[in-house]
N, C-alpha and C. Protein backbone atom coordinates (compact mmCIF):
# COMPACT_ATOMS: atom_id res chain seq x y z
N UNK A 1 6.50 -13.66 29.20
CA UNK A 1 5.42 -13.90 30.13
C UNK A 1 5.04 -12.62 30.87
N UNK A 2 6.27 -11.42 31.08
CA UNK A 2 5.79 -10.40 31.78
C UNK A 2 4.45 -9.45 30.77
N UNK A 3 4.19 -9.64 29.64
CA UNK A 3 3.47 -8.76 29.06
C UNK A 3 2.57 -9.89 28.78
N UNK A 4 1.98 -10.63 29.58
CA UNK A 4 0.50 -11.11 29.66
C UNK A 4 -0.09 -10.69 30.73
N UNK A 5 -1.29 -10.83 30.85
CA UNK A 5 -2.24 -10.03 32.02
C UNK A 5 -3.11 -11.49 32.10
N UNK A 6 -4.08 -11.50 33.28
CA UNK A 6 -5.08 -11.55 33.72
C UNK A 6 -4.80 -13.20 33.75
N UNK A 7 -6.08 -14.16 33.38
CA UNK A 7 -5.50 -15.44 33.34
C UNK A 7 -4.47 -15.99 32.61
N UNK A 8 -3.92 -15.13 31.37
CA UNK A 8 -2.85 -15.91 30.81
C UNK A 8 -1.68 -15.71 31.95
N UNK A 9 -1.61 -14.34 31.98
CA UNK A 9 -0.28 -14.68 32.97
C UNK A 9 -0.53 -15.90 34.49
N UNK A 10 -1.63 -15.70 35.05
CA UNK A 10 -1.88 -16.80 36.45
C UNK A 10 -1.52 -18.02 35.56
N UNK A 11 -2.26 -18.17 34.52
CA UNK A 11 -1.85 -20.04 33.84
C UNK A 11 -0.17 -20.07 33.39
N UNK A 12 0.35 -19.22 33.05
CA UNK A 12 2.04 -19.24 32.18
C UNK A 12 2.71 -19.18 33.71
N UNK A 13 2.57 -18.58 34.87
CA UNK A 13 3.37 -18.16 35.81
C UNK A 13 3.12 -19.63 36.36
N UNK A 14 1.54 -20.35 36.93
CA UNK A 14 1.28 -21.73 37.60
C UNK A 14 2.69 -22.88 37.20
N UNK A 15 2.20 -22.50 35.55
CA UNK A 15 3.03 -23.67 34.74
C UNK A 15 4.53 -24.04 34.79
N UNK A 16 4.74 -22.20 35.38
CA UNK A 16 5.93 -22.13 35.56
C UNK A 16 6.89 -22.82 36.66
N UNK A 17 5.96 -22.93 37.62
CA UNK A 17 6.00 -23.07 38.86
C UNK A 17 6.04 -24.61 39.19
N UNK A 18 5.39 -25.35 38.30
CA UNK A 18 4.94 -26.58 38.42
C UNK A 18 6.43 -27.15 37.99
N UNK A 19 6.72 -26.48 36.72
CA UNK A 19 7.56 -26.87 35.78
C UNK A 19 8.60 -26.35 35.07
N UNK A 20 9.82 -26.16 35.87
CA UNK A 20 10.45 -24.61 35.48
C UNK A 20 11.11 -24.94 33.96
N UNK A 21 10.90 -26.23 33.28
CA UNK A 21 11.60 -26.13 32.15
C UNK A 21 10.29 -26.38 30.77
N UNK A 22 8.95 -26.39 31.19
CA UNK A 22 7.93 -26.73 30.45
C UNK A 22 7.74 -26.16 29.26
N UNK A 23 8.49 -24.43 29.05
CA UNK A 23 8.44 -23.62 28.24
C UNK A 23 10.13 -23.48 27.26
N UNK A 24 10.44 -24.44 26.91
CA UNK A 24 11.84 -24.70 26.46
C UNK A 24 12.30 -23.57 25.01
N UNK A 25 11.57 -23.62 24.29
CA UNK A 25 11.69 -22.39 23.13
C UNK A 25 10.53 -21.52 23.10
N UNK A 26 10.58 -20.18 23.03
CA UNK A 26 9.34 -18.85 22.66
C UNK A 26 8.16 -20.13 21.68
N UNK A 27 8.75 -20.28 20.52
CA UNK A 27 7.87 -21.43 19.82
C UNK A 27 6.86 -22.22 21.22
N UNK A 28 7.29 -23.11 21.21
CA UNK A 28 6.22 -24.13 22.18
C UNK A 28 5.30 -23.70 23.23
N UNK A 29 6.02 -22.08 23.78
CA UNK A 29 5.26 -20.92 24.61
C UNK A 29 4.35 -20.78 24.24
N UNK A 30 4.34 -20.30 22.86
CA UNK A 30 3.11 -19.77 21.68
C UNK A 30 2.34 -20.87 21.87
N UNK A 31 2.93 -22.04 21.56
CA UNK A 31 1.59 -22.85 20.93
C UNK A 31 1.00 -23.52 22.11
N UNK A 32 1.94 -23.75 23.54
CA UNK A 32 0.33 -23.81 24.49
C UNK A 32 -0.43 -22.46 24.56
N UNK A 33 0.49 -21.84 24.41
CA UNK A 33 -0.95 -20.49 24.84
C UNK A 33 -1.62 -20.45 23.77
N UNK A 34 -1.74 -20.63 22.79
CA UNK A 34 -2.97 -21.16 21.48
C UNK A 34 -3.36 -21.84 22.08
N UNK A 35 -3.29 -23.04 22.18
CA UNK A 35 -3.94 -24.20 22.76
C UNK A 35 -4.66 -23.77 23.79
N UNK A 36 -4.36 -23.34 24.57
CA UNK A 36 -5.17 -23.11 26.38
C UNK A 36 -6.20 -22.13 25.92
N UNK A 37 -5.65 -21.17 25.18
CA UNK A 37 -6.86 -19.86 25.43
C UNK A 37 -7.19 -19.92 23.89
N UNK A 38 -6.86 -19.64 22.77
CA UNK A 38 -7.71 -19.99 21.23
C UNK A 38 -9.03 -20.53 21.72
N UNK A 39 -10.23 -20.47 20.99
CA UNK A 39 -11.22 -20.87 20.67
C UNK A 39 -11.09 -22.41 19.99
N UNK A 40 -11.90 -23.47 20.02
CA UNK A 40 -11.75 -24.11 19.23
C UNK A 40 -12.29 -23.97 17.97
N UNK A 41 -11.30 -24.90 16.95
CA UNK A 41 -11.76 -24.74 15.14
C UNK A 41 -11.73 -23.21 14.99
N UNK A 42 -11.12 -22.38 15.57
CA UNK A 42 -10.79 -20.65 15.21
C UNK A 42 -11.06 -20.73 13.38
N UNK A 43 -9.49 -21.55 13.13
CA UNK A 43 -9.45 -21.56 11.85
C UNK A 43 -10.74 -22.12 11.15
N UNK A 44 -11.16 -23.08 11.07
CA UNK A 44 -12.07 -23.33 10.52
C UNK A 44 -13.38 -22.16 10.55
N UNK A 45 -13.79 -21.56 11.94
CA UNK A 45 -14.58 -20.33 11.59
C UNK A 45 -14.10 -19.57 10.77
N UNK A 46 -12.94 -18.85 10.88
CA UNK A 46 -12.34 -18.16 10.38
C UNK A 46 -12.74 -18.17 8.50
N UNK A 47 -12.21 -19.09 8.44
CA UNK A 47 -12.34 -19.72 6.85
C UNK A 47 -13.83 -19.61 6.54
N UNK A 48 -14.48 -19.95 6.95
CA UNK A 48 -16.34 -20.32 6.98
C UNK A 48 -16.87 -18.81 7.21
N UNK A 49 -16.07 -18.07 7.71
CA UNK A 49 -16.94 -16.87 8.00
C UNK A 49 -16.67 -15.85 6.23
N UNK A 50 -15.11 -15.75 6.39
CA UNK A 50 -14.81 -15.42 5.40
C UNK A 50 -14.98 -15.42 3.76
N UNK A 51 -15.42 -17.00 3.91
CA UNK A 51 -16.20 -17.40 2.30
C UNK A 51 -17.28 -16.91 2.23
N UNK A 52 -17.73 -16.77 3.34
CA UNK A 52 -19.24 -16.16 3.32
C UNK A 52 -19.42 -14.84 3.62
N UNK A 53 -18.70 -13.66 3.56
CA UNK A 53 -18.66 -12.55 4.08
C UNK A 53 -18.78 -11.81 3.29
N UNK A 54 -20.14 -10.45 3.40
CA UNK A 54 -20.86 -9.73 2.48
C UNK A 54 -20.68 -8.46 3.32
N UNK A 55 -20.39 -7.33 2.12
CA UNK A 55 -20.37 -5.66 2.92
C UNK A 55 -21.61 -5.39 4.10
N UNK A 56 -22.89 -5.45 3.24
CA UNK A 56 -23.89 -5.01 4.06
C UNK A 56 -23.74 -3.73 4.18
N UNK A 57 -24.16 -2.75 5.05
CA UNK A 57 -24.34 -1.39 5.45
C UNK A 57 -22.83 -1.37 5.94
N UNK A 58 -21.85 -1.46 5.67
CA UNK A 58 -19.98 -1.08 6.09
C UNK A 58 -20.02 -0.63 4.80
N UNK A 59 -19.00 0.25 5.41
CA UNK A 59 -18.18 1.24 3.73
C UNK A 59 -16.85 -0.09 3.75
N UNK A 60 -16.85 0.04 2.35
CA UNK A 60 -15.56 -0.61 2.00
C UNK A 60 -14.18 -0.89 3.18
N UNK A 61 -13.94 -0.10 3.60
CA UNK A 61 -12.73 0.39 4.63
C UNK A 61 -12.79 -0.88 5.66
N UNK A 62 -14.20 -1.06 6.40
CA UNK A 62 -14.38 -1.72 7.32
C UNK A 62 -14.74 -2.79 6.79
N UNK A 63 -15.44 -3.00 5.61
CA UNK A 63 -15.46 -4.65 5.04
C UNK A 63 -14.19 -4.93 4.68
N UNK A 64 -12.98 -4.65 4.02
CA UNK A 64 -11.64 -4.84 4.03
C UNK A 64 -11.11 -5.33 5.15
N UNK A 65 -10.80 -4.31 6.12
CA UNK A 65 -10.45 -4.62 7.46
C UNK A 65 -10.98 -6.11 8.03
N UNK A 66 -12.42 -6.18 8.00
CA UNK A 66 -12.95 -7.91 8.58
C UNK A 66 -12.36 -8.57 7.60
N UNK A 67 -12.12 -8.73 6.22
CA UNK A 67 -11.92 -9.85 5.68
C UNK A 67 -10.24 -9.90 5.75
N UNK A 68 -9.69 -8.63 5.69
CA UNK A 68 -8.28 -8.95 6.34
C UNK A 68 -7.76 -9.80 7.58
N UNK A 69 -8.77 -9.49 8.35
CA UNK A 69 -8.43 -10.03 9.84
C UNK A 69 -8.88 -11.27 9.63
N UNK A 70 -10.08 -11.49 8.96
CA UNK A 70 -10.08 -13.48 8.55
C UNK A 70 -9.26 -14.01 8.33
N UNK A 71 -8.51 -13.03 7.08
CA UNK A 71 -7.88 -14.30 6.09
C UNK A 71 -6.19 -14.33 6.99
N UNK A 72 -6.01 -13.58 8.21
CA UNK A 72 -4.73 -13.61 8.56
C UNK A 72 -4.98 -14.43 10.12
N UNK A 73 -6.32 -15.14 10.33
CA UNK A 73 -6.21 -16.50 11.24
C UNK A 73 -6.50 -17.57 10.37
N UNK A 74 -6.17 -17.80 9.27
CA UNK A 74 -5.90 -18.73 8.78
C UNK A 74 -4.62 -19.02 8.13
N UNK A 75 -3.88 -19.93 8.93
CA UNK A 75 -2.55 -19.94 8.94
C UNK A 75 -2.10 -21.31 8.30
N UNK A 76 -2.96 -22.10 8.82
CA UNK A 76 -2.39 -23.86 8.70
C UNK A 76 -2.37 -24.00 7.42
N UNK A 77 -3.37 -24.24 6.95
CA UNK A 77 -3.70 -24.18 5.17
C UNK A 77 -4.61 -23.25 4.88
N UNK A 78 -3.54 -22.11 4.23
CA UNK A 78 -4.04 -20.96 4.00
C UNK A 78 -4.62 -21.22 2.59
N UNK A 79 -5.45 -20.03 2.06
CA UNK A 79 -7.05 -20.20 1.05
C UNK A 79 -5.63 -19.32 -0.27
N UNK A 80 -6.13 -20.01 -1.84
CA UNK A 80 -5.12 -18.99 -2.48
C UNK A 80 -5.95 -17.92 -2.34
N UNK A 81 -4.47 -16.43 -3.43
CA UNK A 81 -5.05 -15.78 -3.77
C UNK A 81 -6.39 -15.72 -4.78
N UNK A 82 -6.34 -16.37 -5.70
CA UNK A 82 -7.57 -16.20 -6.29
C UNK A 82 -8.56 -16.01 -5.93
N UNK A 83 -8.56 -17.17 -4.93
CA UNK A 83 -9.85 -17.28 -4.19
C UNK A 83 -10.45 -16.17 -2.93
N UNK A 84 -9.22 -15.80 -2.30
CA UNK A 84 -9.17 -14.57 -1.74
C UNK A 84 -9.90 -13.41 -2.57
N UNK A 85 -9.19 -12.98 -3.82
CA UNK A 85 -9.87 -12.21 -4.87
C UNK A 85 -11.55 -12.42 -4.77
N UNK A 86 -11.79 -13.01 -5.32
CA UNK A 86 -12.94 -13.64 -5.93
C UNK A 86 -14.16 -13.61 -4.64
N UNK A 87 -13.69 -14.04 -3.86
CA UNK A 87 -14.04 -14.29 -2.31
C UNK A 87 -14.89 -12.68 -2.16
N UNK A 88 -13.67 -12.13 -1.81
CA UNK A 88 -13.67 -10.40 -1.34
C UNK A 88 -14.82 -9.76 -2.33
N UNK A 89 -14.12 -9.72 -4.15
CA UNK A 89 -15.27 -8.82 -4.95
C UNK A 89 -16.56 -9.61 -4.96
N UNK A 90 -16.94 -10.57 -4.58
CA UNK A 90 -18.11 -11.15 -4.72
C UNK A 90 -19.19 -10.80 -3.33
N UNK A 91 -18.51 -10.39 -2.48
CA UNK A 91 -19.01 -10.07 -1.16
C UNK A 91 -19.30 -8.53 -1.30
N UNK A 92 -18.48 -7.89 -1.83
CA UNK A 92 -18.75 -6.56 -2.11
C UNK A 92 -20.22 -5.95 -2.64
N UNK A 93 -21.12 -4.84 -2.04
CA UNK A 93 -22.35 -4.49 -2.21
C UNK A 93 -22.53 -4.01 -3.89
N UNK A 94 -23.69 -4.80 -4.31
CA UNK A 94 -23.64 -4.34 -5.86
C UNK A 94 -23.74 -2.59 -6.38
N UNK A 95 -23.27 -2.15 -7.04
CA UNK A 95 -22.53 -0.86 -7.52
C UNK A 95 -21.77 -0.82 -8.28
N UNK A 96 -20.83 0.58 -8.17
CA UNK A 96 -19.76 0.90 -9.18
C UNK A 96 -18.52 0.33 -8.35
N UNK A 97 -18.24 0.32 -7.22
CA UNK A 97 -17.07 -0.15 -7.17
C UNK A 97 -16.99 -1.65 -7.01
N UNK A 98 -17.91 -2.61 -7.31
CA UNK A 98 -17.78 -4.06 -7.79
C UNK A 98 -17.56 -4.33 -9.15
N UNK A 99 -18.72 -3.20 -9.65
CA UNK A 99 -18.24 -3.05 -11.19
C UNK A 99 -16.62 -2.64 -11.70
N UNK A 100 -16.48 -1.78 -10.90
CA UNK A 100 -15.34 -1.39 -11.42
C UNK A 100 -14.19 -2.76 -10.96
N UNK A 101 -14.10 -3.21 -9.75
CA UNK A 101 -13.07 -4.56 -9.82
C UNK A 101 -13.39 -5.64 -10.79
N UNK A 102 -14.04 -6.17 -11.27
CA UNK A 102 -14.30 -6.52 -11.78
C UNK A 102 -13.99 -6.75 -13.09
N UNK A 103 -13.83 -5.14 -13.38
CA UNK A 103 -13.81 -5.07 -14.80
C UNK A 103 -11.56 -5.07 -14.44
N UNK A 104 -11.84 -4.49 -13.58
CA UNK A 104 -9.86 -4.44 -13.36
C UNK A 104 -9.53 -6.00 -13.50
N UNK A 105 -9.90 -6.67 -12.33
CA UNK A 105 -9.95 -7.93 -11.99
C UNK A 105 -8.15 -7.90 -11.26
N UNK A 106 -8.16 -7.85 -10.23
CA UNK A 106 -6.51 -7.78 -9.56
C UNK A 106 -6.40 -9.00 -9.58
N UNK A 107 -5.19 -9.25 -8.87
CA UNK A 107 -4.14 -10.48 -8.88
C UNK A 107 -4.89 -11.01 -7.29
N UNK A 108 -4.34 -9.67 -6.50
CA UNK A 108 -3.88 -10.03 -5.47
C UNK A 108 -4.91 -9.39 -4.50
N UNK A 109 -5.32 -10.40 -3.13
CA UNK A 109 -6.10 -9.54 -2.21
C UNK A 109 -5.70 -8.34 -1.69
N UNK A 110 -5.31 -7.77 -1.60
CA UNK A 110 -4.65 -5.95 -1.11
C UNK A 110 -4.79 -5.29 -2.27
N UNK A 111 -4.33 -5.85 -3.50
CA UNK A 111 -4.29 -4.89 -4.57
C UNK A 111 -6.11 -4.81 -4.68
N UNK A 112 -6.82 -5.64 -4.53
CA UNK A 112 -8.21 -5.67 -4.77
C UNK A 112 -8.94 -4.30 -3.81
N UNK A 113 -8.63 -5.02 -2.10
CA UNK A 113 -8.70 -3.59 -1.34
C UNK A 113 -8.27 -2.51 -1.90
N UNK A 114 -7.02 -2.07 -2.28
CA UNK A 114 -6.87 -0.78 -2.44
C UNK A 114 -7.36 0.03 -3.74
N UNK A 115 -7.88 -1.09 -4.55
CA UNK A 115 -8.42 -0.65 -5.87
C UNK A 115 -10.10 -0.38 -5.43
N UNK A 116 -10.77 -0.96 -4.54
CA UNK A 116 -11.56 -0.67 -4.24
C UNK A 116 -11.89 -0.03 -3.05
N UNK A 117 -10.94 0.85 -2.51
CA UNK A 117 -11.23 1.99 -1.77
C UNK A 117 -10.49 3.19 -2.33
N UNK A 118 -10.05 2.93 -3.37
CA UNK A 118 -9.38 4.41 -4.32
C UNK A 118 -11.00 4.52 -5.23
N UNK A 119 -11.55 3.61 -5.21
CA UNK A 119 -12.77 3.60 -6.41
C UNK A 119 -13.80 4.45 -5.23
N UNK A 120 -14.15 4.09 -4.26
CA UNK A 120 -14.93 4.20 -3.16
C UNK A 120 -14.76 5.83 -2.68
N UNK A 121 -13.47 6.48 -3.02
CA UNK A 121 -13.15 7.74 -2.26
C UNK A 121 -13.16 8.55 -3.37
N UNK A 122 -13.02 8.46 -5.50
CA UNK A 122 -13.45 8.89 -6.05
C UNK A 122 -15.19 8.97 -6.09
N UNK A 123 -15.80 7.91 -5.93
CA UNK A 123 -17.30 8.68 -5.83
C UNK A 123 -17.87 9.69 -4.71
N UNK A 124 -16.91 9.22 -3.52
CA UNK A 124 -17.36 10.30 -2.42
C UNK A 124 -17.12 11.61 -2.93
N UNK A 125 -15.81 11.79 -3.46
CA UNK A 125 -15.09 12.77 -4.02
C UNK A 125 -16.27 13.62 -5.02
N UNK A 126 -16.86 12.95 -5.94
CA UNK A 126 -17.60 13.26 -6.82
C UNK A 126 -18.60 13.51 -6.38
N UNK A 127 -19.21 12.84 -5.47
CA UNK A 127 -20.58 13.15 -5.09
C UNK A 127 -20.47 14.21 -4.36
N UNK A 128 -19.29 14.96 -3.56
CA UNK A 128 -19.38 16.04 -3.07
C UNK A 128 -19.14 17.33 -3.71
N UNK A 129 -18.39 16.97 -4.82
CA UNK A 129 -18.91 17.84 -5.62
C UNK A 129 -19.92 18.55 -6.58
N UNK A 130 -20.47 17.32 -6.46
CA UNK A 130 -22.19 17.97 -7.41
C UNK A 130 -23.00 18.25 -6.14
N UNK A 131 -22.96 17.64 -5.31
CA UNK A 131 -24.08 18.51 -3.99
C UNK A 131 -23.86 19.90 -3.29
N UNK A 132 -22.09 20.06 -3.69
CA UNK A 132 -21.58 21.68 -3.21
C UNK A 132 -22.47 22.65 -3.76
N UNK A 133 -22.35 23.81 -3.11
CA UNK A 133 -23.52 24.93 -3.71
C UNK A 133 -22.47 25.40 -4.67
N UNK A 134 -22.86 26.06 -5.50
CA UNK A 134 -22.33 26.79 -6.42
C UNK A 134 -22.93 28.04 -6.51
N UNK A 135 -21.56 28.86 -6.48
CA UNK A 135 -22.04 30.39 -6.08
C UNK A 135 -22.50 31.11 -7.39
N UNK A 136 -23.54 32.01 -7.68
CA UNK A 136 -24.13 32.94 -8.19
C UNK A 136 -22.90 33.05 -9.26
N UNK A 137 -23.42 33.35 -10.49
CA UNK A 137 -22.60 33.57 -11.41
C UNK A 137 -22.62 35.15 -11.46
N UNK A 138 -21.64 36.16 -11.48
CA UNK A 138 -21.67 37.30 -11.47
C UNK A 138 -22.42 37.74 -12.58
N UNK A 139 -23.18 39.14 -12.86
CA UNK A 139 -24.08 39.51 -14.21
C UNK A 139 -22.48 39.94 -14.64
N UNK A 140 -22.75 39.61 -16.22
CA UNK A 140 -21.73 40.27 -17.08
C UNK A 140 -22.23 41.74 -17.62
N UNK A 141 -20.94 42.35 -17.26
CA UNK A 141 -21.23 44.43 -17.41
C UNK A 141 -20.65 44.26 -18.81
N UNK A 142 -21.35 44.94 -19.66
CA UNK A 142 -20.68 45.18 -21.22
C UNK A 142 -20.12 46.68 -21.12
N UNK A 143 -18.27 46.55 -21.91
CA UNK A 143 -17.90 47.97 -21.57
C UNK A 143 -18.60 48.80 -22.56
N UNK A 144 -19.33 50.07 -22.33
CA UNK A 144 -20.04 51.20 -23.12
C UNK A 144 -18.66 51.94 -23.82
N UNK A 145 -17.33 51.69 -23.17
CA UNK A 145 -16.74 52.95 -23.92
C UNK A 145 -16.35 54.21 -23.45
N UNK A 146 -17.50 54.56 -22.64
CA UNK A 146 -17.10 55.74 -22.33
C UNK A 146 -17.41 56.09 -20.24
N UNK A 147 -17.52 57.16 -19.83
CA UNK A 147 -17.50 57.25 -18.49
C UNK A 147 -19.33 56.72 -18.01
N UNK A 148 -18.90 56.05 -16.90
CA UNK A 148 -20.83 55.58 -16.54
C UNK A 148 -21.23 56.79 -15.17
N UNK A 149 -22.47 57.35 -15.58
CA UNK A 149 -23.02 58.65 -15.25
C UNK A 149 -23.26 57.77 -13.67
N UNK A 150 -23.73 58.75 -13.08
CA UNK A 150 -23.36 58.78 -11.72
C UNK A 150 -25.48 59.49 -11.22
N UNK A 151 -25.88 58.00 -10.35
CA UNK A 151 -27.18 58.37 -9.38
C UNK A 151 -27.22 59.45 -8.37
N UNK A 152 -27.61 60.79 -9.13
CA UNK A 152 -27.70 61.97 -8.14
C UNK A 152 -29.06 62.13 -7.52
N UNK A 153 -29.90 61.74 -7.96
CA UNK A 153 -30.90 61.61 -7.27
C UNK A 153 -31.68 61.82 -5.70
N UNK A 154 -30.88 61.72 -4.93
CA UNK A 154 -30.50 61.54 -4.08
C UNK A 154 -29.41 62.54 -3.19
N UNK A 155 -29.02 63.33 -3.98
CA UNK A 155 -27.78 64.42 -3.69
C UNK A 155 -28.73 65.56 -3.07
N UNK A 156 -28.10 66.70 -2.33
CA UNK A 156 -29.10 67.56 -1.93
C UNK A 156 -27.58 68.90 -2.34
N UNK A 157 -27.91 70.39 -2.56
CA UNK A 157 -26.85 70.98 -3.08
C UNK A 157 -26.52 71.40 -1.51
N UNK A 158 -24.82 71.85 -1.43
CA UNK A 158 -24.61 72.46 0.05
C UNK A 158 -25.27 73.74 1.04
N UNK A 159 -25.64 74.34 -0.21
CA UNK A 159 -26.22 75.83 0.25
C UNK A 159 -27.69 75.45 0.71
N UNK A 160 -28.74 74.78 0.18
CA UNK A 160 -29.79 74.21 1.14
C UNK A 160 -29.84 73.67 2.24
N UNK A 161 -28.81 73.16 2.84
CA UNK A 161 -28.51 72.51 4.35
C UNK A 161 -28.67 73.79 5.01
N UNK A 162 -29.34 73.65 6.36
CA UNK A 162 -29.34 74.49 7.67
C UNK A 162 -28.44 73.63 8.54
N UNK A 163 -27.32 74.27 9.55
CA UNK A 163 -27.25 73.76 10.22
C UNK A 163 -27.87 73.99 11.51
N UNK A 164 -28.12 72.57 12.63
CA UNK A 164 -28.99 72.85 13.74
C UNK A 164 -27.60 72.55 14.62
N UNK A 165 -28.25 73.12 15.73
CA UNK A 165 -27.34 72.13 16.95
C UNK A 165 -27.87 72.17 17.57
N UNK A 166 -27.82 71.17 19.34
CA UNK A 166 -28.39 70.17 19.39
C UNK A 166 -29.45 70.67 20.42
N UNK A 167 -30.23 70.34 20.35
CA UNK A 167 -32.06 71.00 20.82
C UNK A 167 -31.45 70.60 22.82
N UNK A 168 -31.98 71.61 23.30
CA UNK A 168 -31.51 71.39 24.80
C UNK A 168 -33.40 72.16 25.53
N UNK A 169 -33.71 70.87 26.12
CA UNK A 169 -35.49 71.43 26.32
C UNK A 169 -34.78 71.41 28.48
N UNK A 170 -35.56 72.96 28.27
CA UNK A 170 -35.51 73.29 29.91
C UNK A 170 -36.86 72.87 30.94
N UNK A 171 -36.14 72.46 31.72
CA UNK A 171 -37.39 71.85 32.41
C UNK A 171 -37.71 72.71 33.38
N UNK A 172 -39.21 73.32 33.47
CA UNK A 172 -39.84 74.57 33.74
C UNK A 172 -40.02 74.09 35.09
N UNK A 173 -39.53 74.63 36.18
CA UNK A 173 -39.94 74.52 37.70
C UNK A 173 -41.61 74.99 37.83
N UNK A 174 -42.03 73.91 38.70
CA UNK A 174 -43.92 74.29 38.72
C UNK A 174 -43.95 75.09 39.84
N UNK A 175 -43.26 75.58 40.52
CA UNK A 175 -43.09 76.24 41.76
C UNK A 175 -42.96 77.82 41.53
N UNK A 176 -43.91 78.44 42.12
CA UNK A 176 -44.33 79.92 41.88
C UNK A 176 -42.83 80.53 42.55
C-alpha cells in the first residue's frame, strides 16, 4: 500500500481503517484495486481494439508495442496464438515487410514482431544506402614507364630575380 499515490492510496489506507483485516492475501488486494479503479469491460476493449488494430502512419516498433500492450490486458480468456499471428500481420501496412511475414508465416506473436522489425531495419538499412552520396571515382593514371616531365612554365631562372627591400616613403615637412 506504501507505493500507491493519490486516490488509490486515500481508498486502500480508508479501507484500512474501516477494516483492518479486509485485505487478507496481496491476491484479494489486487483484485479490489482492479475492481475500484480498472475501467469497466477493460478486457473486452482490449480484445475489440486489438482485432481491429492497423499500423497507419507508426513504424513497426510502435505498432508492436500497442498490440503488445493489448494482448497482455487480456488475461481472463486469453485470444490463441494463431490468432494473435494473423491478427498482428493482417494489421500491418501493405509492403515488403507484410510480404515478407507472410511468406515466413511465424508460430508465435513475438517471433512475428521480431521478424518484422529485423525486415523493417533491413530496408532502412538499404535505403540508406542507395541515397548515401558516393564519392567521385578517382581518374585512372596509366603507368608510361618512364619518369613524368615536370610544368616549368611557370619557373623564373635565379639570376633574373632583383632583390628589393622594403620601400620606406618620407614624409616631406610643408614647413619652410
Amino acid at each position: 500500500m506504501s507505493c500507491l499515490g493519490g486516490r488509490a492510496r486515500s481508498w486502500a489506507y480508508g479501507r484500512r481503517l474501516t477494516n483492518p483485516t479486509c485485505f487478507n492475501t496481496y491476491e484479494v488486494f489486487k483484485e479490489e484495486l482492479r475492481q475500484a479503479f480498472e475501467p469497466p469491460q477493460n478486457e473486452f476493449r482490449s480484445r475489440a481494439e486489438f482485432l481491429d488494430l492497423q499500423q497507419g502512419k507508426h513504424d513497426v516498433h510502435a505498432y508492436a508495442q500497442r498490440a503488445r500492450y493489448l494482448v497482455s490486458n487480456i488475461v481472463t480468456n486469453p485470444i490463441d496464438e494463431a490468432t494473435k499471428v494473423v491478427t498482428f500481420m493482417k494489421g500491418l501496412k501493405d509492403g515488403p515487410v507484410k510480404t515478407y511475414l507472410f511468406r515466413e508465416y511465424p508460430s508465435t506473436l513475438e517471433s512475428a514482431i521480431t521478424l518484422a522489425m529485423q525486415e523493417e531495419f533491413s530496408l532502412r538499412q538499404a535505403k540508406l544506402h542507395v541515397n548515401a552520396p558516393r564519392p567521385m571515382p578517382r581518374p585512372v593514371v596509366k603507368p608510361t614507364g618512364g619518369p613524368e616531365p615536370m610544368d616549368l612554365s611557370s619557373a623564373t631562372a635565379a639570376g633574373s630575380q632583383q632583390r628589393r627591400g622594403p620601400t620606406v616613403w618620407k614624409q616631406r615637412s610643408l614647413r619652410p
